[in-house]
N, C-alpha and C. Protein backbone atom coordinates (compact mmCIF):
# COMPACT_ATOMS: atom_id res chain seq x y z
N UNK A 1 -15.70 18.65 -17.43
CA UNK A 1 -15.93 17.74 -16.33
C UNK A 1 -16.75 18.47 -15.27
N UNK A 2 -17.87 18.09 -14.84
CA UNK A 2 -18.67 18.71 -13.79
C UNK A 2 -18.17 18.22 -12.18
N UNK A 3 -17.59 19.03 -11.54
CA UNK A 3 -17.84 18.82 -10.31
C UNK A 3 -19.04 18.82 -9.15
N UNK A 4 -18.57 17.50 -8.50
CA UNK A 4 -19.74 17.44 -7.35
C UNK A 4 -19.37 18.06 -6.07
N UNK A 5 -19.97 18.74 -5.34
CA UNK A 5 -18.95 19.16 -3.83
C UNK A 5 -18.98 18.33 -3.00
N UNK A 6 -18.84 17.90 -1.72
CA UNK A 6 -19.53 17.40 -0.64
C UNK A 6 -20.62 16.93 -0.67
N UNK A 7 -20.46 15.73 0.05
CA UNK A 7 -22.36 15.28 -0.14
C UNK A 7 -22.83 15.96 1.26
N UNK A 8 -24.37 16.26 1.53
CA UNK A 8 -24.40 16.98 2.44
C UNK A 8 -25.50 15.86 3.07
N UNK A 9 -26.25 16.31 4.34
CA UNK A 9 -26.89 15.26 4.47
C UNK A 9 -28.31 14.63 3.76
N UNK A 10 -29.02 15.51 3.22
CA UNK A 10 -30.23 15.12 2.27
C UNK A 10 -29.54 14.23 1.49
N UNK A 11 -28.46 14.68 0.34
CA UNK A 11 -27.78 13.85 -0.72
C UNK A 11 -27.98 12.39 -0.42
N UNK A 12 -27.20 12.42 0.66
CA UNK A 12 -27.08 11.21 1.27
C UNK A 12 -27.80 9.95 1.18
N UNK A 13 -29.24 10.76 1.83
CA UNK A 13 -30.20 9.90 2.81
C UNK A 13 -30.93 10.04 1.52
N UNK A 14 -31.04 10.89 0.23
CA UNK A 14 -31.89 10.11 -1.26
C UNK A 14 -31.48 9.50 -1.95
N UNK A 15 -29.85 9.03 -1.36
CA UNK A 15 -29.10 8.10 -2.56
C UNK A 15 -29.49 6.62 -1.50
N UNK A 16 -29.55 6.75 -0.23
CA UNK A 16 -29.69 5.49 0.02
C UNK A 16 -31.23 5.44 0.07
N UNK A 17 -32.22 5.77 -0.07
CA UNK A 17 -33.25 5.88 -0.86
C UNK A 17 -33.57 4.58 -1.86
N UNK A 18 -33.01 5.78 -2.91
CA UNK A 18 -32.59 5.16 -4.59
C UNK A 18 -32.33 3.91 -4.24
N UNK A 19 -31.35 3.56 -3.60
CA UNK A 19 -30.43 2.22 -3.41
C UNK A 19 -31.17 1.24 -2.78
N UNK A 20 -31.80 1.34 -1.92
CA UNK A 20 -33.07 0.81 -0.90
C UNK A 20 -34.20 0.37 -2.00
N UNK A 21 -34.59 1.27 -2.73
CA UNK A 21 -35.68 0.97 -3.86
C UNK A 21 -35.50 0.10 -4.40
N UNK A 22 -34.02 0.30 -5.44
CA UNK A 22 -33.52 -0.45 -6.49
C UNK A 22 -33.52 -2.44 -5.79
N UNK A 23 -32.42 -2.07 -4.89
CA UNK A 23 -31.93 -3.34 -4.75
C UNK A 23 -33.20 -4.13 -3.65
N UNK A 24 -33.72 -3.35 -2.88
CA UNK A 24 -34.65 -3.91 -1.72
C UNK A 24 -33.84 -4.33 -0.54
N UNK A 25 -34.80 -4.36 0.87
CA UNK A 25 -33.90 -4.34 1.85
C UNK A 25 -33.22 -5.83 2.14
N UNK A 26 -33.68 -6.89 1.46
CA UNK A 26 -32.68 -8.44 1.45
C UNK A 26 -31.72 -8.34 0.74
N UNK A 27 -31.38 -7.17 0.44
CA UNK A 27 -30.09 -7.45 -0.89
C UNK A 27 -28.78 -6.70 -0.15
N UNK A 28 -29.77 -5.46 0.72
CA UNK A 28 -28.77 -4.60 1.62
C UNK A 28 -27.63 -4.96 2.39
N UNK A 29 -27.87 -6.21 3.32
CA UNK A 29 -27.27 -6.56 3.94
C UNK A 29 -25.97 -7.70 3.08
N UNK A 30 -26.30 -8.39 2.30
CA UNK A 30 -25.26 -8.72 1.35
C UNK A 30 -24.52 -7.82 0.56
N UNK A 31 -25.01 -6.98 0.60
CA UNK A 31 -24.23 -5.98 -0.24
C UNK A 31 -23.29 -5.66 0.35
N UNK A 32 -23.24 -4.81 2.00
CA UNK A 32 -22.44 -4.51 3.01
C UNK A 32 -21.45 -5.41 2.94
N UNK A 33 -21.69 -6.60 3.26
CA UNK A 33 -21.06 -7.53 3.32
C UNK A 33 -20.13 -8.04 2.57
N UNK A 34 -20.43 -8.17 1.11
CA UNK A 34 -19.31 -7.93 0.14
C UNK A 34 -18.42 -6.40 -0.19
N UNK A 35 -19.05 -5.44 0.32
CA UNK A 35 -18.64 -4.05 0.06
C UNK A 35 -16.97 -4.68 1.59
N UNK A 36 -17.50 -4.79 2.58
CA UNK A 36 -16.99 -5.17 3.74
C UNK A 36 -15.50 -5.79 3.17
N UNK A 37 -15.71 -6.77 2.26
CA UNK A 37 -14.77 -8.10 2.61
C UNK A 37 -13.81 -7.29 1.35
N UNK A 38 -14.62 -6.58 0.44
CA UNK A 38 -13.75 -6.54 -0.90
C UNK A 38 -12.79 -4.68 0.46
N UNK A 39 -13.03 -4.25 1.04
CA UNK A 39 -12.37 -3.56 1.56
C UNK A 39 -11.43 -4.03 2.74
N UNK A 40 -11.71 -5.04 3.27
CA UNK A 40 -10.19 -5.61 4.12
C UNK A 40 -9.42 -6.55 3.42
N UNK A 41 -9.99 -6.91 2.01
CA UNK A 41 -9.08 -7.67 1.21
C UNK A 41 -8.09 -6.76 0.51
N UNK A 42 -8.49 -4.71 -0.05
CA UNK A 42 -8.06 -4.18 -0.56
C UNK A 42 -6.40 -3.82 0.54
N UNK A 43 -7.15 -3.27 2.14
CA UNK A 43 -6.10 -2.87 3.17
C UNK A 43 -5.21 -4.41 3.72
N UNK A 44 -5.11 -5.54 3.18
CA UNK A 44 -4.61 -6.57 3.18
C UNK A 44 -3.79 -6.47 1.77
N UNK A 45 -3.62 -6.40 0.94
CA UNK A 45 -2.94 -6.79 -0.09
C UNK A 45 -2.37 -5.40 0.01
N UNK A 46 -2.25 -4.09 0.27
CA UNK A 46 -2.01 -2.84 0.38
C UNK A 46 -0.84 -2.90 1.32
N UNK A 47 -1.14 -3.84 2.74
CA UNK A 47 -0.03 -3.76 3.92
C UNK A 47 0.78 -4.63 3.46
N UNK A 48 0.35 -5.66 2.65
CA UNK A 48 1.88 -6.74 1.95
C UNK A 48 2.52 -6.18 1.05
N UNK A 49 1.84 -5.36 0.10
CA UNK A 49 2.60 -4.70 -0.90
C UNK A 49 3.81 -3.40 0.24
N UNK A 50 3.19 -2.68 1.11
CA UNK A 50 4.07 -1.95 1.71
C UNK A 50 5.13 -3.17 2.26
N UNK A 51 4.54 -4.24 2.61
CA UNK A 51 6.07 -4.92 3.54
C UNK A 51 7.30 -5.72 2.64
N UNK A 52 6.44 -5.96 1.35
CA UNK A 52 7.49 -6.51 0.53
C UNK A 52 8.18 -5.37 0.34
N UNK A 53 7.85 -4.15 -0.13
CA UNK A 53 8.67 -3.06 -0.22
C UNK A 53 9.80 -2.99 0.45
N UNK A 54 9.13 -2.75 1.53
CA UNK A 54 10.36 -2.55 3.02
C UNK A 54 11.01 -3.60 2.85
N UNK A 55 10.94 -5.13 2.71
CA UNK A 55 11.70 -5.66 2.62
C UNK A 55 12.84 -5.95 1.72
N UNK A 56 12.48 -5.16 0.71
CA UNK A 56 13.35 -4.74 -0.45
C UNK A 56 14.49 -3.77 -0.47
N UNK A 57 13.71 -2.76 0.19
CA UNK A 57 14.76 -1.75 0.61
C UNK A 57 15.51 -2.19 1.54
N UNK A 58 14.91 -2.82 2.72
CA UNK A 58 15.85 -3.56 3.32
C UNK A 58 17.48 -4.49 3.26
N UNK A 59 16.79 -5.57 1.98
CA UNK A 59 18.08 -6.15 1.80
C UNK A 59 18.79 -4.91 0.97
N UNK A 60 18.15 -4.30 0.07
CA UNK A 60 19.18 -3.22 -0.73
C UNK A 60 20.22 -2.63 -0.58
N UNK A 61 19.75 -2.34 0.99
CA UNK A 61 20.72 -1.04 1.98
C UNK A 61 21.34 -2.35 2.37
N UNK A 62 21.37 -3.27 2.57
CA UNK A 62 22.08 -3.81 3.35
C UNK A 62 23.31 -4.42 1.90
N UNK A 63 22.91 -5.44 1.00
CA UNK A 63 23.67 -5.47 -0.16
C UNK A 63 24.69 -4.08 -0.85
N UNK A 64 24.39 -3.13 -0.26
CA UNK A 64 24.95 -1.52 -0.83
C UNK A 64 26.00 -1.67 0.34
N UNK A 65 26.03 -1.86 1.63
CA UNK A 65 26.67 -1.71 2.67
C UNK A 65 27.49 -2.66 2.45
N UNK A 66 27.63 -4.35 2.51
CA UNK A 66 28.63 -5.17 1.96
C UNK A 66 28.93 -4.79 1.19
N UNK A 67 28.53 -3.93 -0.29
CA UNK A 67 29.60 -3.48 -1.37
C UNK A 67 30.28 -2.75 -0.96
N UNK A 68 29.94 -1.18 0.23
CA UNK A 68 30.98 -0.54 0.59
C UNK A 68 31.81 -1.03 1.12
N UNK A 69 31.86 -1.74 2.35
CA UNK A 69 32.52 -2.65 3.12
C UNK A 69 33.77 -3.20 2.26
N UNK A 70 33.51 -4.01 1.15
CA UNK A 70 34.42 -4.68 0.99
C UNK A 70 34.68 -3.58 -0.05
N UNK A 71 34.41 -2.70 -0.75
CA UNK A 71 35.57 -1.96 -1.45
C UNK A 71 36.55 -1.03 -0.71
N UNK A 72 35.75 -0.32 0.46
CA UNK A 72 36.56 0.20 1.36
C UNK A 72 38.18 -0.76 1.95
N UNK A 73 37.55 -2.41 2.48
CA UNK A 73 38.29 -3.10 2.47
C UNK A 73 39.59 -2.87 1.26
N UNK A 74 39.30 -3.39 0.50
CA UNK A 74 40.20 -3.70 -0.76
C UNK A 74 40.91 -2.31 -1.36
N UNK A 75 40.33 -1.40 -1.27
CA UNK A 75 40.90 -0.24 -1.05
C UNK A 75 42.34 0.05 -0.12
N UNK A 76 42.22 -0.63 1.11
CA UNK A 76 42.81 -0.28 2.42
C UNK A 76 43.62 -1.34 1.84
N UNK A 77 43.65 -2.82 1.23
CA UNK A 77 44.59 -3.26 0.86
C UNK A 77 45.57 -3.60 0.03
N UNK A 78 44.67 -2.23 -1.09
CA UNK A 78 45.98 -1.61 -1.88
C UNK A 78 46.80 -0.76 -1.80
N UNK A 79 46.16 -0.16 -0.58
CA UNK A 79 47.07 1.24 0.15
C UNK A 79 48.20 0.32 0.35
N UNK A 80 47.85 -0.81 1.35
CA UNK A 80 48.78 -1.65 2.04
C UNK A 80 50.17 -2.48 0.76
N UNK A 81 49.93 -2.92 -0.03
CA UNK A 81 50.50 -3.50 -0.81
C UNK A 81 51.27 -1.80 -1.47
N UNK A 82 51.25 -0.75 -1.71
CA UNK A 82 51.83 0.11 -2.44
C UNK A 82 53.05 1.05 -1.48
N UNK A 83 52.36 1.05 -0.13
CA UNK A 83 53.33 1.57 1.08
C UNK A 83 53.74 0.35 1.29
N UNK A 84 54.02 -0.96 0.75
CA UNK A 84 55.19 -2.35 1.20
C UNK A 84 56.20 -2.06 0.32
């Protein structure tokens, strides 16, 4: 596998060159533009996937806590029934 390092600034400014050539400058600005939308659609579906998460863990801890709760409970009221 060949590694590339850092692009430096020449790299740069002959890839958008290349890119300028290829596509021409009416294509540039649509391009951005879909480059644009497909990247706040990626950090949009990225922050729901984190919040369903959280909301998962959320009820989890909380469903884990009513299980302690009531076994602790039921616990305490077999103590109770064995010291009667």
């Amino acid at each position: 596998m060949l590694f590339i390092g850092p692009l430096g600034g020449w790299e740069i400014a002959i890839i958008l060159l290349i890119v300028l050539i290829i596509f021409g400058p009416s294509k540039l600005p649509q391009m951005g533009q879909a480059l644009g939308k497909a990247i706040r659609e990626f950090k949009k579906a990225g922050k729901e996937l984190k919040s369903e998460v959280t909301d998962l863990n959320d009820e989890d801890e909380e469903e884990n806590r009513r299980r302690s709760s009531k076994t602790s409970t039921s616990a305490k009221d077999d103590k109770d029934k064995e010291n009667s």
